[in-house]
Protein backbone atom coordinates (compact mmCIF):
# COMPACT_ATOMS: atom_id res chain seq x y z
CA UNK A 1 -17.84 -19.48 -47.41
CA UNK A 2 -15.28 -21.70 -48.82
CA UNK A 3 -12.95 -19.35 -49.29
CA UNK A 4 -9.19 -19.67 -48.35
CA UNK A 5 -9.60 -16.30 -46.76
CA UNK A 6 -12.00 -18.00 -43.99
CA UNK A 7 -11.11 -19.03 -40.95
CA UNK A 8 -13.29 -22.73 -41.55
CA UNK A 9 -10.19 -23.91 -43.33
CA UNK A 10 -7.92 -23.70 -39.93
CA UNK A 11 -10.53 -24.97 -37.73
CA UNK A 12 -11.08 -28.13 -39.91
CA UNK A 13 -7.29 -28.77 -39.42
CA UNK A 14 -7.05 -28.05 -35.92
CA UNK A 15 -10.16 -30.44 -35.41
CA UNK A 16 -8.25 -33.13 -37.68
CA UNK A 17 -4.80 -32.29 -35.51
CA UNK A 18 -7.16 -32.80 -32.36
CA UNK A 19 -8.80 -36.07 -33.36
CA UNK A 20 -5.13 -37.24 -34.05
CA UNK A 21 -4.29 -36.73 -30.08
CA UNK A 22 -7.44 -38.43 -29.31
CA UNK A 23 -7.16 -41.70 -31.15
CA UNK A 24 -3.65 -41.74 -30.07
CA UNK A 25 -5.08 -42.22 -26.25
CA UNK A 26 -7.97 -44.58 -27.78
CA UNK A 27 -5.85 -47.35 -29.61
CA UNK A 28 -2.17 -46.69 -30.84
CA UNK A 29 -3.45 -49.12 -33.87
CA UNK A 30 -6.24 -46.50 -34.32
CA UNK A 31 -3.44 -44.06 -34.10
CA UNK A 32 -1.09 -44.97 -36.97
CA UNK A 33 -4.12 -45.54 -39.22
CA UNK A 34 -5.52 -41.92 -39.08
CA UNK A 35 -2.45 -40.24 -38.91
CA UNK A 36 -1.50 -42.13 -42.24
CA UNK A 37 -4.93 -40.63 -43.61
CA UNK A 38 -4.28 -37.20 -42.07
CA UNK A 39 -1.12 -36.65 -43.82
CA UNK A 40 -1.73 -38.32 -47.36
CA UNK A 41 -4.40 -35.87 -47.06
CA UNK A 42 -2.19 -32.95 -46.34
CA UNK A 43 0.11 -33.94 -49.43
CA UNK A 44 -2.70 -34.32 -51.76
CA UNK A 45 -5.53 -31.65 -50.96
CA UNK A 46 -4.39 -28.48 -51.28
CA UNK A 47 -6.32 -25.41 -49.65
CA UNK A 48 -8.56 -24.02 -51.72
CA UNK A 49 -7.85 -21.46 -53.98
CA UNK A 50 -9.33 -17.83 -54.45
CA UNK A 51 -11.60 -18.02 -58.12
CA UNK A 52 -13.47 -15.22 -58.02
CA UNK A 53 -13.57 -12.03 -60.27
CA UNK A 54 -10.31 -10.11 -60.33
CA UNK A 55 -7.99 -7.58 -62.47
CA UNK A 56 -4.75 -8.57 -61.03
CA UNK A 57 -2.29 -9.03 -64.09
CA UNK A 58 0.01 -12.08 -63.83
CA UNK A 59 3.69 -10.19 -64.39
CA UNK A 60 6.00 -12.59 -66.07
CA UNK A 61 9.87 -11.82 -65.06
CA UNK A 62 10.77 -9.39 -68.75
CA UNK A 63 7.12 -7.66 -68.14
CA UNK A 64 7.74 -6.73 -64.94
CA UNK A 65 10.93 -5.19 -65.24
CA UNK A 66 9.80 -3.39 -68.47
CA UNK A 67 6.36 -2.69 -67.12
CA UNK A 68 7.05 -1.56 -63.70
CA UNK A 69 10.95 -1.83 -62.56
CA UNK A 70 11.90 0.60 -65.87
CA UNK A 71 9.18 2.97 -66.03
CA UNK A 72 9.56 3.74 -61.68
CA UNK A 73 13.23 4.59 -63.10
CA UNK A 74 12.10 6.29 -65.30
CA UNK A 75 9.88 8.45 -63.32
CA UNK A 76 12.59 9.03 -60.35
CA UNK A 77 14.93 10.92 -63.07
CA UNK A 78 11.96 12.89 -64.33
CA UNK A 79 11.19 13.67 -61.17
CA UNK A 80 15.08 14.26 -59.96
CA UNK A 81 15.30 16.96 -63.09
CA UNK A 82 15.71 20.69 -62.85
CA UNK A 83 13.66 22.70 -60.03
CA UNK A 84 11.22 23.79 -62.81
CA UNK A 85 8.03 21.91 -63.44
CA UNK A 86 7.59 20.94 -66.89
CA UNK A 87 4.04 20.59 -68.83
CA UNK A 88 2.65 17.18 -67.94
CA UNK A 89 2.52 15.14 -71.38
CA UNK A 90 0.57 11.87 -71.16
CA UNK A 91 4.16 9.82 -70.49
CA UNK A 92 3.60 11.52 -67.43
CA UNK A 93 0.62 9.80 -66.24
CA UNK A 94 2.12 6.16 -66.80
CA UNK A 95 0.01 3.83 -63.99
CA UNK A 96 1.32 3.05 -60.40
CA UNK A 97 1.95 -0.16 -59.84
CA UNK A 98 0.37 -2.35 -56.66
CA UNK A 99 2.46 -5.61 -57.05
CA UNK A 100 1.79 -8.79 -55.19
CA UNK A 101 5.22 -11.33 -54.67
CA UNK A 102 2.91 -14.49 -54.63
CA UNK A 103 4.30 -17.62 -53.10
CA UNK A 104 1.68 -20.66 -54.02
CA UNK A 105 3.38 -22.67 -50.85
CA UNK A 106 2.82 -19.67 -48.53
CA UNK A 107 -0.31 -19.94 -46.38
CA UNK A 108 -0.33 -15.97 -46.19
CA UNK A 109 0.02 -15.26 -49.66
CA UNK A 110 -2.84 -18.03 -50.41
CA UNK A 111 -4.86 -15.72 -47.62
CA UNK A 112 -3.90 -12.65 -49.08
CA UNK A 113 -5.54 -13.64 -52.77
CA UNK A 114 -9.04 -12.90 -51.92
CA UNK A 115 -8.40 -9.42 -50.50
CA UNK A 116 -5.69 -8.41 -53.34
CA UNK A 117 -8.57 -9.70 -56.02
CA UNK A 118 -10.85 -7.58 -54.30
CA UNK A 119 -8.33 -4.44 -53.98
CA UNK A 120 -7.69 -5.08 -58.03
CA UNK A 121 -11.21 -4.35 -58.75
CA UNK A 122 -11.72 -1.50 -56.60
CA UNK A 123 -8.65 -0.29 -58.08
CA UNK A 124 -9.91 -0.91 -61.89
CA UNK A 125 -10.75 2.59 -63.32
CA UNK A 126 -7.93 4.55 -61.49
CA UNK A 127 -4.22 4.78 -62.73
CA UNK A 128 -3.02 2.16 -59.77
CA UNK A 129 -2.10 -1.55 -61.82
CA UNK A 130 -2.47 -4.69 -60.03
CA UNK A 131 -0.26 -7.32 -60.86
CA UNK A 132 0.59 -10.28 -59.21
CA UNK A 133 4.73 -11.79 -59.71
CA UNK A 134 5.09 -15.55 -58.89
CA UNK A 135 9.09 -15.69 -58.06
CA UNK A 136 8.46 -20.13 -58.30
CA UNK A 137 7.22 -20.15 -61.64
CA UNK A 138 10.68 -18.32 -62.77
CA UNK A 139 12.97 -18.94 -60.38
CA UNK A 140 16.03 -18.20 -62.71
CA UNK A 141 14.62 -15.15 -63.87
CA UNK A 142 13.68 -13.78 -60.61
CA UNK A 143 17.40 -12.57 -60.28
CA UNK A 144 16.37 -9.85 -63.13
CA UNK A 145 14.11 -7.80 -60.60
């Protein structure tokens, strides 16, 4: 409960949107006043945000491309080599990446959080790496990826 993931968050604003209407039939005076309140609210209260445990890894722009972006490379020309299979060496077993484009403005991505947090812990002992990219926070770096 309290979560961004649950669904109390868009029934509160539906009720708010809803009480909006209502006043608006009550007293137009009524009217203005609430919907002032309802969207100085909006600006200023942001949903709430997923805190919980979780292994993601926050991927800054140069991680990311050395991290995951060069080593998938890398692995598609190993793989697109000779018919033969070579002996595995422990280069060979470099982690799988399960990355996350997060968008803080995004209602869906906010959603997403809880379930990706939850995926990242499953996913803690096995060779799959959660990370999480936030294009905003780097927005002229983002052009790297």
């Amino acid at each position: 409960m309290g979560t961004s993931g649950s669904p109390w968050w868009e029934v509160i604003t539906y009720c708010k949107s809803s009480l909006l209407l209502l006043t608006w039939v009550m007293d137009p005076r009524v009217f203005v006043w609430y919907s002032v309140l309802y969207v100085l609210l909006f600006l200023f209260v942001p949903e709430p945000v997923y805190d919980g445990p979780s292994a993601v890894e926050n991927l800054h722009p140069v991680h990311f491309k050395a991290r995951v972006k060069d080593a998938a490379d890398v692995k598609e020309a190993k793989s697109a080599q000779g018919g033969g299979k070579a002996p595995e060496t422990s280069e060979d077993h470099a982690a799988t990446w399960l990355v996350m484009y997060h968008a803080g403005w995004a209602s869906a991505s906010v959603h997403l959080e809880p379930t990706f947090a939850e995926l990242s812990n499953q996913f803690g002992q096995t060779p799959v790496e959660p990370g999480r990219f936030c294009p905003q926070r780097h927005p002229t770096r983002s052009g790297i990826l």
